[in-house]
Protein backbone atom coordinates (compact mmCIF):
# COMPACT_ATOMS: atom_id res chain seq x y z
CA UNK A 1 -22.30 3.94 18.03
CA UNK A 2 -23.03 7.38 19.54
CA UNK A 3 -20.38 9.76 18.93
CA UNK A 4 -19.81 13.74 19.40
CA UNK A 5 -18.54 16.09 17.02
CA UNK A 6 -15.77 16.63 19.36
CA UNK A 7 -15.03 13.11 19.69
CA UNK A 8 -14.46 12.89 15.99
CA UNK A 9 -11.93 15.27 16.34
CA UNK A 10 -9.60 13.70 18.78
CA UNK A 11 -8.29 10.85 16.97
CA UNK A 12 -6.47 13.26 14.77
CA UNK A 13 -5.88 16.49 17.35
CA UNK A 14 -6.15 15.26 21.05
CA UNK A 15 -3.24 13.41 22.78
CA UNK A 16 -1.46 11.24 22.92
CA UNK A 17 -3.24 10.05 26.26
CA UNK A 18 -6.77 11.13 24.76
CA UNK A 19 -5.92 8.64 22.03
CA UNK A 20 -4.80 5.44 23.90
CA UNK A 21 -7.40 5.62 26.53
CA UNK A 22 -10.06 4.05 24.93
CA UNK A 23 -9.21 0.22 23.63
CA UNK A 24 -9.55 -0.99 19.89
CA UNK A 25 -12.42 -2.91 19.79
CA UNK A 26 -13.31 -5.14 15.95
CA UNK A 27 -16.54 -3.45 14.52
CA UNK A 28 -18.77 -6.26 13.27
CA UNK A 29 -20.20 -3.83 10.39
CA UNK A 30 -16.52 -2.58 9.56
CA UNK A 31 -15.43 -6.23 9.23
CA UNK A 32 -18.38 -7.13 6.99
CA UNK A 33 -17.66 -4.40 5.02
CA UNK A 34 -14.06 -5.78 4.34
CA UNK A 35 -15.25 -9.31 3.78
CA UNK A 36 -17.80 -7.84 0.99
CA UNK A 37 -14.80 -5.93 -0.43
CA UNK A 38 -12.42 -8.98 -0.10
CA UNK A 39 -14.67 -11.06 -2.41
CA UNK A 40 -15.13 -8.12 -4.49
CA UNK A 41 -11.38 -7.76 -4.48
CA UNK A 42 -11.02 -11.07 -5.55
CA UNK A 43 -13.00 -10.34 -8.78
CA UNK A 44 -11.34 -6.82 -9.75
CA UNK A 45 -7.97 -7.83 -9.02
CA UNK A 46 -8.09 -10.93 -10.72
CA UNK A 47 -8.83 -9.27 -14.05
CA UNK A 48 -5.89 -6.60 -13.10
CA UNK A 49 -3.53 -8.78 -12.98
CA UNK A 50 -4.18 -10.00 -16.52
CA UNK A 51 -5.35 -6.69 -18.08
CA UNK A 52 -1.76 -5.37 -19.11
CA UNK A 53 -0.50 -8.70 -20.78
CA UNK A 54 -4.60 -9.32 -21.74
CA UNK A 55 -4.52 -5.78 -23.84
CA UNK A 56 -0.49 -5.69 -25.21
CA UNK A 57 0.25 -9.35 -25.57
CA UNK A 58 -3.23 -11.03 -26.27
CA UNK A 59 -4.57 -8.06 -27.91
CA UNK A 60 -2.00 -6.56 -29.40
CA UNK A 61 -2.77 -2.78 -28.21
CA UNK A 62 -0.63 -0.32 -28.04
CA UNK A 63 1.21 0.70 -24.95
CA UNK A 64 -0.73 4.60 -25.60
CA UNK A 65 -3.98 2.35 -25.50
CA UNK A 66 -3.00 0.27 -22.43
CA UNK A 67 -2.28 3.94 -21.03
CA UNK A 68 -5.84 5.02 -21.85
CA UNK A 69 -7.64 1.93 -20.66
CA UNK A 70 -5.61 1.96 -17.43
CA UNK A 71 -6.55 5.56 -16.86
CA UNK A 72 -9.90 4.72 -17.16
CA UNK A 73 -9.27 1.88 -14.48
CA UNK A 74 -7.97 4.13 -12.48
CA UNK A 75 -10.27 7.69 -12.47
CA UNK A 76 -13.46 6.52 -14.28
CA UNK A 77 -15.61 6.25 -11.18
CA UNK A 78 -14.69 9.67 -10.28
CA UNK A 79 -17.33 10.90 -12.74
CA UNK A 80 -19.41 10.05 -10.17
CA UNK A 81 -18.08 9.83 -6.38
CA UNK A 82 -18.60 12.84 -5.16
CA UNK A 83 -22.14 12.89 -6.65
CA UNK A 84 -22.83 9.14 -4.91
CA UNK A 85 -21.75 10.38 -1.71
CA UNK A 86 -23.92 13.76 -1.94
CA UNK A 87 -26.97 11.64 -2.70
CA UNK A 88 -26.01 9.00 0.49
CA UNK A 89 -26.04 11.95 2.58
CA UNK A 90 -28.99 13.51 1.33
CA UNK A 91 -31.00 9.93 0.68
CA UNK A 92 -29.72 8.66 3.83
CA UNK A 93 -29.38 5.78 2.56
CA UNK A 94 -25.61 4.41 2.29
CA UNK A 95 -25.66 0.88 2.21
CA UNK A 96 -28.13 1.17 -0.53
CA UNK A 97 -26.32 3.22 -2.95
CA UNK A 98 -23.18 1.06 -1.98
CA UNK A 99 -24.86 -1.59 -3.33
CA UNK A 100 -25.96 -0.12 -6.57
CA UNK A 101 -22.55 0.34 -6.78
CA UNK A 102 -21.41 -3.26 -6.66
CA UNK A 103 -24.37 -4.64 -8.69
CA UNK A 104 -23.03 -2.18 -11.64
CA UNK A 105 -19.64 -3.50 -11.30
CA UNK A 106 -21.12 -7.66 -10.97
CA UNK A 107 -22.89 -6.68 -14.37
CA UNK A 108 -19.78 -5.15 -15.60
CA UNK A 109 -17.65 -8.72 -15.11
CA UNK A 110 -20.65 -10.14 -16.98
CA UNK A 111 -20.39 -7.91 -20.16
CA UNK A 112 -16.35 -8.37 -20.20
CA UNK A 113 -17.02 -11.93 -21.54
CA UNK A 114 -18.91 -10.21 -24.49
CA UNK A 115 -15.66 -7.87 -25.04
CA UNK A 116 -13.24 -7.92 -27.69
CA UNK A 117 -12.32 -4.98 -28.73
CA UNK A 118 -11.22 -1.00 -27.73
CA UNK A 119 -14.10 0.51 -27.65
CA UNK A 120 -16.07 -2.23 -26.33
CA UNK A 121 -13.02 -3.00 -23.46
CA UNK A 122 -13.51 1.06 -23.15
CA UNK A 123 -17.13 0.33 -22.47
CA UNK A 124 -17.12 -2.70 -19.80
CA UNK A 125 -13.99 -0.83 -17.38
CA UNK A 126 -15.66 2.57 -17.39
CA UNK A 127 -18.90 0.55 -16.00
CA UNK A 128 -17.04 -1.67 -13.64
CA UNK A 129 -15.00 1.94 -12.38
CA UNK A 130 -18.48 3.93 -12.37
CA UNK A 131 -20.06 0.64 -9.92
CA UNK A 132 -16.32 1.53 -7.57
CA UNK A 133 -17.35 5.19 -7.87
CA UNK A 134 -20.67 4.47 -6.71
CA UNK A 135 -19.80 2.43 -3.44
CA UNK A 136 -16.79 3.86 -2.22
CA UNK A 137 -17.60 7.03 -0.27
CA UNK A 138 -21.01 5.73 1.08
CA UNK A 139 -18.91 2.19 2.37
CA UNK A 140 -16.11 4.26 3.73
CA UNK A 141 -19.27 6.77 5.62
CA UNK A 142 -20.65 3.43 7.07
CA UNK A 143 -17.05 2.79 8.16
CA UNK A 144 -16.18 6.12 9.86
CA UNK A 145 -19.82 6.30 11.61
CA UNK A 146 -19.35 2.59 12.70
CA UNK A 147 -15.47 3.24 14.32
CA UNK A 148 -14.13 4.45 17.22
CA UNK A 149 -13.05 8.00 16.64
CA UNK A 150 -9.60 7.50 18.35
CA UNK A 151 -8.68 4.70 16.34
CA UNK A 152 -10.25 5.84 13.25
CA UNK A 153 -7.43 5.32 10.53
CA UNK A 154 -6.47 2.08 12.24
CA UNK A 155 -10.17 1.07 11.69
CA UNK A 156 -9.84 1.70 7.87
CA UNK A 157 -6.85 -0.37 8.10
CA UNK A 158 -9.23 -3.48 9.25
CA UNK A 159 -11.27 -2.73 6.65
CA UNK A 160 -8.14 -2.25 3.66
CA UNK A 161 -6.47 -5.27 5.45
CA UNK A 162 -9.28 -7.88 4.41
CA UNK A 163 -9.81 -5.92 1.10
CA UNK A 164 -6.16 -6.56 0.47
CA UNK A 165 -7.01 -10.34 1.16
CA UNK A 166 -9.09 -10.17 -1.69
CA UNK A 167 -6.38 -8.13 -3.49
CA UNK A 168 -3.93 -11.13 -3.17
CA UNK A 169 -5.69 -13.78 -3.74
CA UNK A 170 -7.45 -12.91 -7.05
CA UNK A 171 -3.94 -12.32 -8.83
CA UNK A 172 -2.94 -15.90 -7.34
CA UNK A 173 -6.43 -17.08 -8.61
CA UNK A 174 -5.46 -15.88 -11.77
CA UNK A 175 -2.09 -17.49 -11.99
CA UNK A 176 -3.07 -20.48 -11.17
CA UNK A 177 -5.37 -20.36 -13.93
CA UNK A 178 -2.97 -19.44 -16.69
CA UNK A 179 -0.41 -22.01 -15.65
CA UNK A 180 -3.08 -24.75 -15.91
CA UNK A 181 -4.83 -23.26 -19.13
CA UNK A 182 -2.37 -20.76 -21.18
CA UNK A 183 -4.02 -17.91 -23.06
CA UNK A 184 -7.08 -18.69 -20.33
CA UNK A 185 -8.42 -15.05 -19.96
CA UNK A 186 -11.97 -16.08 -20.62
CA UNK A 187 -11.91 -18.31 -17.60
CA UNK A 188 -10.27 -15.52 -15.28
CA UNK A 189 -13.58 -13.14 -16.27
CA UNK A 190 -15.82 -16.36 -15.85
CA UNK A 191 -14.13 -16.88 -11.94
CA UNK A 192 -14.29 -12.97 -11.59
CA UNK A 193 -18.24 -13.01 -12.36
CA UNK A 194 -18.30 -15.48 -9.84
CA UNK A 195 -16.71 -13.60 -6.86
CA UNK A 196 -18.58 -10.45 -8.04
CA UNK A 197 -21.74 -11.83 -7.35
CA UNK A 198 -20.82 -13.37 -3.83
CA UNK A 199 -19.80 -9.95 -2.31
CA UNK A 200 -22.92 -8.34 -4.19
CA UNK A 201 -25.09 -11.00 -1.54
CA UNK A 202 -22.55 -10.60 1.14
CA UNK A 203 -23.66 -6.71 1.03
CA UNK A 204 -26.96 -6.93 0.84
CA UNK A 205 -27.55 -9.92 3.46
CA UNK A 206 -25.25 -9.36 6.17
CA UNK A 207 -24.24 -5.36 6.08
CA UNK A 208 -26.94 -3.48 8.42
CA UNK A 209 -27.60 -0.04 6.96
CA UNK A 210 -27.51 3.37 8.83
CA UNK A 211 -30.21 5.87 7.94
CA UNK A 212 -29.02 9.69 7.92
CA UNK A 213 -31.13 10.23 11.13
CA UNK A 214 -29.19 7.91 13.17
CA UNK A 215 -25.76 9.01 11.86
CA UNK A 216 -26.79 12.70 12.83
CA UNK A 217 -28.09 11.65 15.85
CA UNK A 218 -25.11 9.58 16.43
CA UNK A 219 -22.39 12.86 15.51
CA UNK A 220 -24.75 14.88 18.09
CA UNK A 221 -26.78 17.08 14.87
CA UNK A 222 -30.00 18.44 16.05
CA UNK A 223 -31.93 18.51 13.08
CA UNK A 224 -31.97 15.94 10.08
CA UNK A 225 -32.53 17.56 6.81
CA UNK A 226 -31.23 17.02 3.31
CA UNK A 227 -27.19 17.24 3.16
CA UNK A 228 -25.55 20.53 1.82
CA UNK A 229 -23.40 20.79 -0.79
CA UNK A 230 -19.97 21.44 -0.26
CA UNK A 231 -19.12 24.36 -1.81
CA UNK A 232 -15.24 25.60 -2.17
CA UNK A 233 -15.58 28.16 0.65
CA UNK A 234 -16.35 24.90 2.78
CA UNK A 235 -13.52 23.52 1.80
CA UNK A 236 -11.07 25.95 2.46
CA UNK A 237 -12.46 26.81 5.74
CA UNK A 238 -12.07 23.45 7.06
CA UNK A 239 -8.59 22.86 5.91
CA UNK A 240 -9.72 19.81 3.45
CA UNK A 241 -9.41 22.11 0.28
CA UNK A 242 -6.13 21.72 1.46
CA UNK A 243 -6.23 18.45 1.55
CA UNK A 244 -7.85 17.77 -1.54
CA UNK A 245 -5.46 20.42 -3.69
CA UNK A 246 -2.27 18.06 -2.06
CA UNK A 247 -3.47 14.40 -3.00
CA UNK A 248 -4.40 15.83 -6.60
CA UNK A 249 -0.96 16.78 -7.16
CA UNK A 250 0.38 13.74 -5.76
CA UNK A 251 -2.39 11.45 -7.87
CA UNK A 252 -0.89 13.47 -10.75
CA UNK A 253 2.81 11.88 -10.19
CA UNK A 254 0.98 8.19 -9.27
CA UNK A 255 2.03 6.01 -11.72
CA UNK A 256 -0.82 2.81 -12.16
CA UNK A 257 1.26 -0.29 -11.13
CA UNK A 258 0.39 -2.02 -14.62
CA UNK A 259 3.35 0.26 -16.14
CA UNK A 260 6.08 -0.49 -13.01
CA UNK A 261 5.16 -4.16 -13.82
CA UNK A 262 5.60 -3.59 -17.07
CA UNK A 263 8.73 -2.33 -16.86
CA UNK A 264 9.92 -4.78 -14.54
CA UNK A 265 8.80 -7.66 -17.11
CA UNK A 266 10.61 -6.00 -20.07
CA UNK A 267 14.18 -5.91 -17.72
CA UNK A 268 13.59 -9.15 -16.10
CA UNK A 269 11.85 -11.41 -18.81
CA UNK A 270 10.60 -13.97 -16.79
CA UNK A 271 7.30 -15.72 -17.88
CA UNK A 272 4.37 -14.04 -18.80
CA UNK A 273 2.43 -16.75 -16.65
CA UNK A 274 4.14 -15.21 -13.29
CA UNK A 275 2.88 -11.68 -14.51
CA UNK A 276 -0.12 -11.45 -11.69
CA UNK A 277 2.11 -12.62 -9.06
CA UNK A 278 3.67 -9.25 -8.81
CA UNK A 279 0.14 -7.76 -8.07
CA UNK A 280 0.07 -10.71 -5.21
CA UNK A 281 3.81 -9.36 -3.83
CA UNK A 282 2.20 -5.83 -3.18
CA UNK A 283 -0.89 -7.28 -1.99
CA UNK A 284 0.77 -8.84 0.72
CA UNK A 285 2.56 -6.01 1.98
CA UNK A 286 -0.45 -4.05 1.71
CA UNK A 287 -2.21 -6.72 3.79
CA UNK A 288 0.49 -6.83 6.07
CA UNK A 289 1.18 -3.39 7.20
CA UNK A 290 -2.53 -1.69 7.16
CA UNK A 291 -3.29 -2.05 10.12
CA UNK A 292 0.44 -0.83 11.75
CA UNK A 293 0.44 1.94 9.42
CA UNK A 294 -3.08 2.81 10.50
CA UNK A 295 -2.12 2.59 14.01
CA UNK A 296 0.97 4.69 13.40
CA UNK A 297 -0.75 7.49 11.17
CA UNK A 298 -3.61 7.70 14.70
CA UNK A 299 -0.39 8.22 16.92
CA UNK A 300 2.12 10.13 14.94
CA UNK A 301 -0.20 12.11 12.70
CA UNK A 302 -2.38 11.23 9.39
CA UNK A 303 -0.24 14.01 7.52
CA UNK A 304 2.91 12.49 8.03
CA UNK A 305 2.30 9.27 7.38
CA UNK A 306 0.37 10.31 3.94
CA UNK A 307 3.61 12.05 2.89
CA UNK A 308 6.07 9.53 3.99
CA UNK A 309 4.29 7.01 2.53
CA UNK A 310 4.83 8.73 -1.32
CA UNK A 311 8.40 8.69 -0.17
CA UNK A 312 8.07 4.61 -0.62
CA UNK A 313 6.36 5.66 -4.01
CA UNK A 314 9.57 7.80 -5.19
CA UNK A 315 12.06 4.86 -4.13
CA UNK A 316 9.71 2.61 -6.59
CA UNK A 317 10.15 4.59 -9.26
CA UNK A 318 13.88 4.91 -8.98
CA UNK A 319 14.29 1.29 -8.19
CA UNK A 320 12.56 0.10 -11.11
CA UNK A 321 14.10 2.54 -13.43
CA UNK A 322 18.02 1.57 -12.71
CA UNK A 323 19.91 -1.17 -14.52
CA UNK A 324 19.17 -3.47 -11.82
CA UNK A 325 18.07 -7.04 -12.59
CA UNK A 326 16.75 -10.13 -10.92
CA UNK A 327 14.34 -11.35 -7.77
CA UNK A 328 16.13 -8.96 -5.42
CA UNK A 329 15.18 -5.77 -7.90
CA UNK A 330 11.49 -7.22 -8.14
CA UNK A 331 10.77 -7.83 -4.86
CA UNK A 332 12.21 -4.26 -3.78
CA UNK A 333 10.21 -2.60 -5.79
CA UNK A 334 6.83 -4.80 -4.89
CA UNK A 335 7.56 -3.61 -1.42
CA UNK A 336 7.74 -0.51 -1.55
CA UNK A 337 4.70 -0.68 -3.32
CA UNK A 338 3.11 -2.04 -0.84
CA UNK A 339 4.20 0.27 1.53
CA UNK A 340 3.08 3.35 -0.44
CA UNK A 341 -0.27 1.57 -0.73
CA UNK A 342 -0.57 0.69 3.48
CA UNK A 343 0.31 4.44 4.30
CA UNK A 344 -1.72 6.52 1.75
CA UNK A 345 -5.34 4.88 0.93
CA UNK A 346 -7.23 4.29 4.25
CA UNK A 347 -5.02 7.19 5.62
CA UNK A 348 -6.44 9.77 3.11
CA UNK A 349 -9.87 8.76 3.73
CA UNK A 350 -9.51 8.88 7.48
CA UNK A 351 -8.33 12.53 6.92
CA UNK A 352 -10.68 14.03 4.79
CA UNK A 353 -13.79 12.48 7.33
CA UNK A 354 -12.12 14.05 9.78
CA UNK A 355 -11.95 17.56 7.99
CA UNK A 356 -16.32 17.67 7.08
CA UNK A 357 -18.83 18.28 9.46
CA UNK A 358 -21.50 15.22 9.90
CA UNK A 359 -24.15 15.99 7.68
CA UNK A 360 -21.61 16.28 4.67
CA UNK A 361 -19.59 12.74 5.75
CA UNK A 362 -20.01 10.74 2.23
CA UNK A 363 -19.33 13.81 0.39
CA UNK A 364 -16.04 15.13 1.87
CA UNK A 365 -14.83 11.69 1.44
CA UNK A 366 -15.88 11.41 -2.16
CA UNK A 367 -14.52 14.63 -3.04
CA UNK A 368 -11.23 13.56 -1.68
CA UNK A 369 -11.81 10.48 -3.75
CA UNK A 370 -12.67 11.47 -6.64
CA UNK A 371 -9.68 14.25 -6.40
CA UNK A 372 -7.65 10.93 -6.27
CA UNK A 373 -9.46 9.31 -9.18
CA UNK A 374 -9.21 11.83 -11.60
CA UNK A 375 -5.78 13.11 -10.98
CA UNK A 376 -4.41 9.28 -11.72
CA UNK A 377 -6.75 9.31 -14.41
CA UNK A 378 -4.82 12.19 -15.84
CA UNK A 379 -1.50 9.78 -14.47
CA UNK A 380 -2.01 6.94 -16.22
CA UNK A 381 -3.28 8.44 -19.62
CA UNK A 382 -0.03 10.69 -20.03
CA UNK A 383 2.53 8.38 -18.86
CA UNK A 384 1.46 5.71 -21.71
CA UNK A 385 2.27 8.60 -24.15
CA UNK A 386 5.59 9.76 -22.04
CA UNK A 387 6.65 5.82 -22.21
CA UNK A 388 5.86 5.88 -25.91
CA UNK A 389 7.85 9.01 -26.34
CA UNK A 390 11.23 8.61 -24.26
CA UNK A 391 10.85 4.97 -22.98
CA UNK A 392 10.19 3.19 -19.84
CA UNK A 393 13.43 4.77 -18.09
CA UNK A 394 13.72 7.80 -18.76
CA UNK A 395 9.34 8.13 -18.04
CA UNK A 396 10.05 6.93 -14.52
CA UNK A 397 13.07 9.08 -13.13
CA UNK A 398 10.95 11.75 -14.95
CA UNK A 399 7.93 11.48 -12.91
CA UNK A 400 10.24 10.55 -9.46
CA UNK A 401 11.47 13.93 -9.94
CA UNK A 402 8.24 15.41 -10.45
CA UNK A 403 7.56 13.82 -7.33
CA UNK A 404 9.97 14.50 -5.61
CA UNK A 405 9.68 18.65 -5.60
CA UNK A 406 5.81 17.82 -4.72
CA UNK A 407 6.84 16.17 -1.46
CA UNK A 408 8.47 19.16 -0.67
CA UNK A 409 6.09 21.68 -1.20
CA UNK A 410 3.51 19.07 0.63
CA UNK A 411 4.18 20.75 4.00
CA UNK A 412 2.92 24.13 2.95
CA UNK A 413 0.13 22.66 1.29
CA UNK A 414 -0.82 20.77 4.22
CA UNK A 415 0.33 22.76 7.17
CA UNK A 416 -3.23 24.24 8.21
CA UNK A 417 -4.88 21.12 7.14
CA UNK A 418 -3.43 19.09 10.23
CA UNK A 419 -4.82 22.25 12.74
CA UNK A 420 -7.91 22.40 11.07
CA UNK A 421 -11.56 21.91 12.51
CA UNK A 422 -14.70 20.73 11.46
CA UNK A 423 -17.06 23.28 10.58
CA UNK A 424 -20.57 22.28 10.52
């Protein structure tokens, strides 16, 4: 797919007419890409929606450990994203490193069979989120280089839409599993393995790579050479320092979904077996709405729909935090979830390609990444001491506060990011 620099930009700043002209067409590589993460998917998320009961019921960790572990879930791989996506650039070799990536992870479903313990649970999920680190900002270069320019976030919404498959269906795989065998976490890890190893061979058989000279061919560079790194001045220059200095305060107020489940169980005390079903409920909102959120965020603006969608987020917190009980309280809050989810992750990546010049493609999207990674990190770790200290409650309108003033302050944050150019 041969592209222009200029091209790139008008899927975020041309018009409206620039922007409809051209029809959506499916990109085979994009939709292998979300099959490979689907069955991946199916392996993370199916250990996710155990881990919480799997730690504090099975366990018997505290909820400050949970708050550690699920930190680590969350941010570990951001040790290393922006430093995978330099080396993509520079090696030129994305679907390579992306695959390193999910081989670490497959190896990391392997070793949680082995783990009993903190320190050895500590071990396994810093592995697994090192393998995500790895993959994610070379996958989402082969995605942006592989898309149509004017329907770029509505392209990462194909791509998050059969992710999300994945997303759902592991939680229901692991449901069905503890209905039919109670206390059946071992089997959940053995499935996991399983579907780890299927998208590790989806990746490597079917996914076509895309050397660095073709993708800086393809953006219109004239001379192929090792990547640069991006250095702050960079950043600031084209707007996505911006960018990055907004989601990390926004990651910072993201609170990991194991705690509003949480929260929800200890009101609602329904069965512990039905626990991964509420990962399923935001799955399938997720899956549901990619795609028109994607397609909205191309036509009304990638900024706006990033905001509004932590606007979803604040309503969560809120609605899980008030004395209401029962399905109706639940499924609110799953939705919204879901929501936040559809408008925020392939938005934010769509935005931050769009703000890097060519050359540096995998590493402006890891740095927005790992931005992402570590602030929720930072999220997770600290609520699981705030819950400990004040209680479920009074943690959440806490935070929705929090959040709150940051969604107002977003538009000054972000106002030159929207205007902004790439700078090669």
């Amino acid at each position: 797919m041969y592209i222009s620099v200029s091209d790139r930009n008008g899927g975020q700043g041309g018009t409206e007419q620039a922007r409809t002209a051209v029809p959506f067409r499916f990109a085979p590589t994009i939709v292998w890409l979300g099959i490979v993460s689907l069955f991946t998917d199916v392996s993370s998320e199916s250990v996710a929606a155990v881990l919480p009961l799997y730690l504090t019921g099975y366990l018997g960790l505290s909820v400050i450990a949970f708050g550690v572990l699920d930190g680590i879930n969350q941010g570990a791989g951001s040790l290393v994203r922006m430093a995978a996506g330099w080396y993509s650039d520079r090696a030129g070799r994305p679907k390579y490193v992306a695959l390193a990536g999910y081989g670490l992870s497959a190896m990391a479903r392997l070793a949680l069979l082995f783990a009993g313990g903190f320190w050895s649970l500590t071990g396994t999920i810093t592995a697994d989120r090192i393998g995500k680190g790895i993959r994610t900002a070379p996958r989402d270069a082969l995605i942006t280089v592989n898309a149509q320019p004017e329907h770029l976030a509505r392209h990462f919404g194909v791509h998050r839409m059969l992710d999300t498959v994945g997303a759902a269906l592991g939680p229901l795989l692991a449901a069905g599993i503890l209905l039919l065998i109670p206390s059946g976490y071992s089997t959940v890890f053995v499935v996991s393995l399983a579907f780890a190893v299927i998208g590790v061979a989806a990746l490597a058989l079917f996914v076509p790579d895309l050397p660095t000279l073709k993708v800086r061919t393809a953006f219109g560079s004239k001379k192929a050479g090792p990547a640069p790194i991006i250095r702050w001045r960079t950043l600031h220059r084209s707007g996505l320092g911006r960018l990055l200095i907004t989601a990390g305060l926004f990651g910072l107020l993201t609170v990991g979904d194991g705690f509003i489940y949480l929260a929800l169980q200890d009101r609602n005390a329904f069965e512990l077996q039905w626990f991964p079903m509420l990962y399923v409920g935001t799955n399938a909102v997720f899956l549901a709405l990619a795609i028109p959120l994607g397609r909205l965020a191309d036509r009304w603006g990638r900024t706006k729909v990033f905001v509004a969608g932590h606007l979803a987020l604040l309503a969560c917190y809120l609605l899980a935090a008030l004395p209401f009980t029962g399905a109706g309280a639940v499924a609110g809050c799953l939705v919204l979830l879901g929501i936040f989810y559809a408008a925020t992750d392939g938005v934010l990546t769509a935005l931050a390609s769009q703000l890097v010049s060519p050359e540096r493609l995998a590493t402006g999207i890891g740095a927005a990444q790992t931005v992402v990674a570590v602030s929720r990190l930072v999220a997770s770790a600290g609520f699981g001491v705030l819950w400990f200290a004040v209680g479920p409650t009074a943690a959440l309108i806490l935070v929705g506060c929090l959040l709150a003033l940051a969604m107002l302050a977003s538009p000054l944050l972000l106002g030159r990011a929207k205007a902004a150019k790439v700078h090669a």
